[in-house]
C-alpha atoms as a PDB file:
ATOM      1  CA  UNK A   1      26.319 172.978 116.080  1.00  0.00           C
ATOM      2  CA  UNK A   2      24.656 176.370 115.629  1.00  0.00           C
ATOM      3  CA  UNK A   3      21.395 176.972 114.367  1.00  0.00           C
ATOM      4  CA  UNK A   4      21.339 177.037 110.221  1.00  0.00           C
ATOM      5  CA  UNK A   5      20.581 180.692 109.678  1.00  0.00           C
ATOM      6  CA  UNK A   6      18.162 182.029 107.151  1.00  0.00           C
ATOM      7  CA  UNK A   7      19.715 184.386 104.331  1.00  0.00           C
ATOM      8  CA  UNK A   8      17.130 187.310 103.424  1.00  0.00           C
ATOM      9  CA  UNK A   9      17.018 187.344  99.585  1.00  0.00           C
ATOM     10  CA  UNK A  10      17.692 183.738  98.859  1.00  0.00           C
ATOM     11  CA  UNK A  11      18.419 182.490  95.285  1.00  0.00           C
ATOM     12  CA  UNK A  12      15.907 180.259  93.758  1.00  0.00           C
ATOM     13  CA  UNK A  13      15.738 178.912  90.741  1.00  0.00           C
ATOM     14  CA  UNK A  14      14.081 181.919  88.926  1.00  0.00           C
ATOM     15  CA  UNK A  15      16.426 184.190  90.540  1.00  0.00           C
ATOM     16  CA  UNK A  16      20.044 185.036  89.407  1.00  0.00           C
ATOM     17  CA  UNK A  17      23.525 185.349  91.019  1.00  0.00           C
ATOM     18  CA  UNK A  18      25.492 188.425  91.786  1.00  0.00           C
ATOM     19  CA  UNK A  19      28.314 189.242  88.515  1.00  0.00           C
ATOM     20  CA  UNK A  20      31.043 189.051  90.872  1.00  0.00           C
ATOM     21  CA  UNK A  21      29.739 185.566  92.289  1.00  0.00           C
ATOM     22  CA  UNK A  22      29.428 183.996  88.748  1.00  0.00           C
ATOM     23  CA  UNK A  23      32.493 185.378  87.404  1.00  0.00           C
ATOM     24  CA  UNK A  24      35.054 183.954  90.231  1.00  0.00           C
ATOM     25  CA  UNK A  25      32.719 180.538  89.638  1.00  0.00           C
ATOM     26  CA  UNK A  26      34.427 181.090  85.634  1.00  0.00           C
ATOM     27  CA  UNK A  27      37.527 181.915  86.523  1.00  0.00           C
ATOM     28  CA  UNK A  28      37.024 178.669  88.280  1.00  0.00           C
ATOM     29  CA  UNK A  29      37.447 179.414  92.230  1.00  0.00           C
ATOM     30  CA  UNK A  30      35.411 176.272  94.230  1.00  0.00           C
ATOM     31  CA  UNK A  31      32.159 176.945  94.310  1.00  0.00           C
ATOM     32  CA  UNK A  32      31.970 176.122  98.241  1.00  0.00           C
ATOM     33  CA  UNK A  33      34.820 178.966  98.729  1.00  0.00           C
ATOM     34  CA  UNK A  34      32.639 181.949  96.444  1.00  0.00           C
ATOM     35  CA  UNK A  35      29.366 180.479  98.148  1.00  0.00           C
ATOM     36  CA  UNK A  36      30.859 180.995 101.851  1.00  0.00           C
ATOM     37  CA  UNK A  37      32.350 184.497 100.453  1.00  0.00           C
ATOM     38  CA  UNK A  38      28.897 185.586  99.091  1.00  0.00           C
ATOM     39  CA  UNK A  39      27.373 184.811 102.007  1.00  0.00           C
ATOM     40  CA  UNK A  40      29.579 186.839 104.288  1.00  0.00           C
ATOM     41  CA  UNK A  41      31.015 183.780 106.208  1.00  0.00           C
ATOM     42  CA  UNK A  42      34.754 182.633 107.664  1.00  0.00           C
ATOM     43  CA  UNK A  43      35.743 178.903 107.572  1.00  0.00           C
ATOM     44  CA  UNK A  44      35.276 179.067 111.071  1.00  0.00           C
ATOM     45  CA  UNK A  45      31.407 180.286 111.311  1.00  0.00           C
ATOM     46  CA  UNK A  46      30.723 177.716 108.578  1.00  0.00           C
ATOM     47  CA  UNK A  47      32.412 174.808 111.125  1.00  0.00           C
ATOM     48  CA  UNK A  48      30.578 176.305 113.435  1.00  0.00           C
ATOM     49  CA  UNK A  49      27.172 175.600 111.537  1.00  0.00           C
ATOM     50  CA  UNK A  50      28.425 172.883 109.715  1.00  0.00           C
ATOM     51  CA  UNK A  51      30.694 171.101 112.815  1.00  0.00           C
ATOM     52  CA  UNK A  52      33.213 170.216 110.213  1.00  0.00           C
ATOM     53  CA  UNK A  53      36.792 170.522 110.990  1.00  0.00           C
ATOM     54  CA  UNK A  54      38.301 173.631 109.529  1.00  0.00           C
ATOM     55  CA  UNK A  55      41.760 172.435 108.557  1.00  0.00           C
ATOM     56  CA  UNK A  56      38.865 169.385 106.386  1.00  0.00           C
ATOM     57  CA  UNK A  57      36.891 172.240 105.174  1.00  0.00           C
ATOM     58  CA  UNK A  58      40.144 174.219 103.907  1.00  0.00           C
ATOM     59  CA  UNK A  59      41.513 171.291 101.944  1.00  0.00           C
ATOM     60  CA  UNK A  60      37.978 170.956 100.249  1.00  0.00           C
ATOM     61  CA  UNK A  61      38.321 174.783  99.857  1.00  0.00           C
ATOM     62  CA  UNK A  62      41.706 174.141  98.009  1.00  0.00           C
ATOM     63  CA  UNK A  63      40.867 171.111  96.647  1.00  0.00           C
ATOM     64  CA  UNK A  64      43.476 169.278  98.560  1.00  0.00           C
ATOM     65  CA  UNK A  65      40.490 166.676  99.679  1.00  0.00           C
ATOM     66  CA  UNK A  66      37.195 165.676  98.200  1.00  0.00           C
ATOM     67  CA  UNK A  67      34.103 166.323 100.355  1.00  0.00           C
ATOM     68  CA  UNK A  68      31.516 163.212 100.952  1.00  0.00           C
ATOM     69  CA  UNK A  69      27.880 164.107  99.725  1.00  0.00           C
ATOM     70  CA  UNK A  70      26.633 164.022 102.900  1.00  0.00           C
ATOM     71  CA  UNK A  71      29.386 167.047 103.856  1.00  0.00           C
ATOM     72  CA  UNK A  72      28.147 168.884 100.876  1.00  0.00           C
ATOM     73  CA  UNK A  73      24.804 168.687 102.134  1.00  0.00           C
ATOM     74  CA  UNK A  74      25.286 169.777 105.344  1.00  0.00           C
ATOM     75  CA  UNK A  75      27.484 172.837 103.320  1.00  0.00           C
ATOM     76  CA  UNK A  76      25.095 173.376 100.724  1.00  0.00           C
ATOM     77  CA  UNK A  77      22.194 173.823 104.147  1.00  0.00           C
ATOM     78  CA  UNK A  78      24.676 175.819 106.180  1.00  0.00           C
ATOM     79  CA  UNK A  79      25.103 178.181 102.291  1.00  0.00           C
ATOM     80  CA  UNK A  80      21.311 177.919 101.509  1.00  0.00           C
ATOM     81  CA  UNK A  81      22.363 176.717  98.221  1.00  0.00           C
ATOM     82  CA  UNK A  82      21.346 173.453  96.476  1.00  0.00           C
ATOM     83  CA  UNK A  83      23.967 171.011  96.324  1.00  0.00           C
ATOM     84  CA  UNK A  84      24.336 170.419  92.878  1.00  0.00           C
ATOM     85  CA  UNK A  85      25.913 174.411  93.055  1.00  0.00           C
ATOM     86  CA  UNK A  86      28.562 173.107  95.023  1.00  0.00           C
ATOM     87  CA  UNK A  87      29.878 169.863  93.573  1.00  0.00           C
ATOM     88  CA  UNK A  88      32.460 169.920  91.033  1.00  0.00           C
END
């Protein structure tokens, strides 16, 4: 697995998203899919830093398959994002 990179300009709590970011969250797009997106990343760079499977991390993607919490944590690490923002 790669190193989990640092993003420059985190959000924390007292911070706030990006419009476009919490408007595809509305219009109800997975939150792991507008996460990766935000961040800049492909499926494959996030199984790279998450050594999921990508065909497993599209189905959570497309809601095909439910992730366990311990692959949202590693997703949530790889997204610098708290879990809870990624669970349905």
């Amino acid at each position: 697995m790669e190193e989990m990179p640092s993003f420059e300009g985190e959000e924390t709590e007292e911070s706030s998203l990006p419009l476009d970011v919490l408007e595809r969250l509305l219009d109800g797009e997975h939150p792991l899919k507008v996460f990766r997106r935000h961040r800049a990343l492909t499926q494959k760079q996030l199984t790279d830093l998450t050594g999921l499977n990508a065909t497993y991390l599209s189905q959570i993607e497309t809601r095909k398959r439910r992730g366990s919490t311990r692959v949202y944590r590693r997703l949530a690490t790889a997204l610098g994002v708290d879990i809870r923002d990624l669970i349905e």
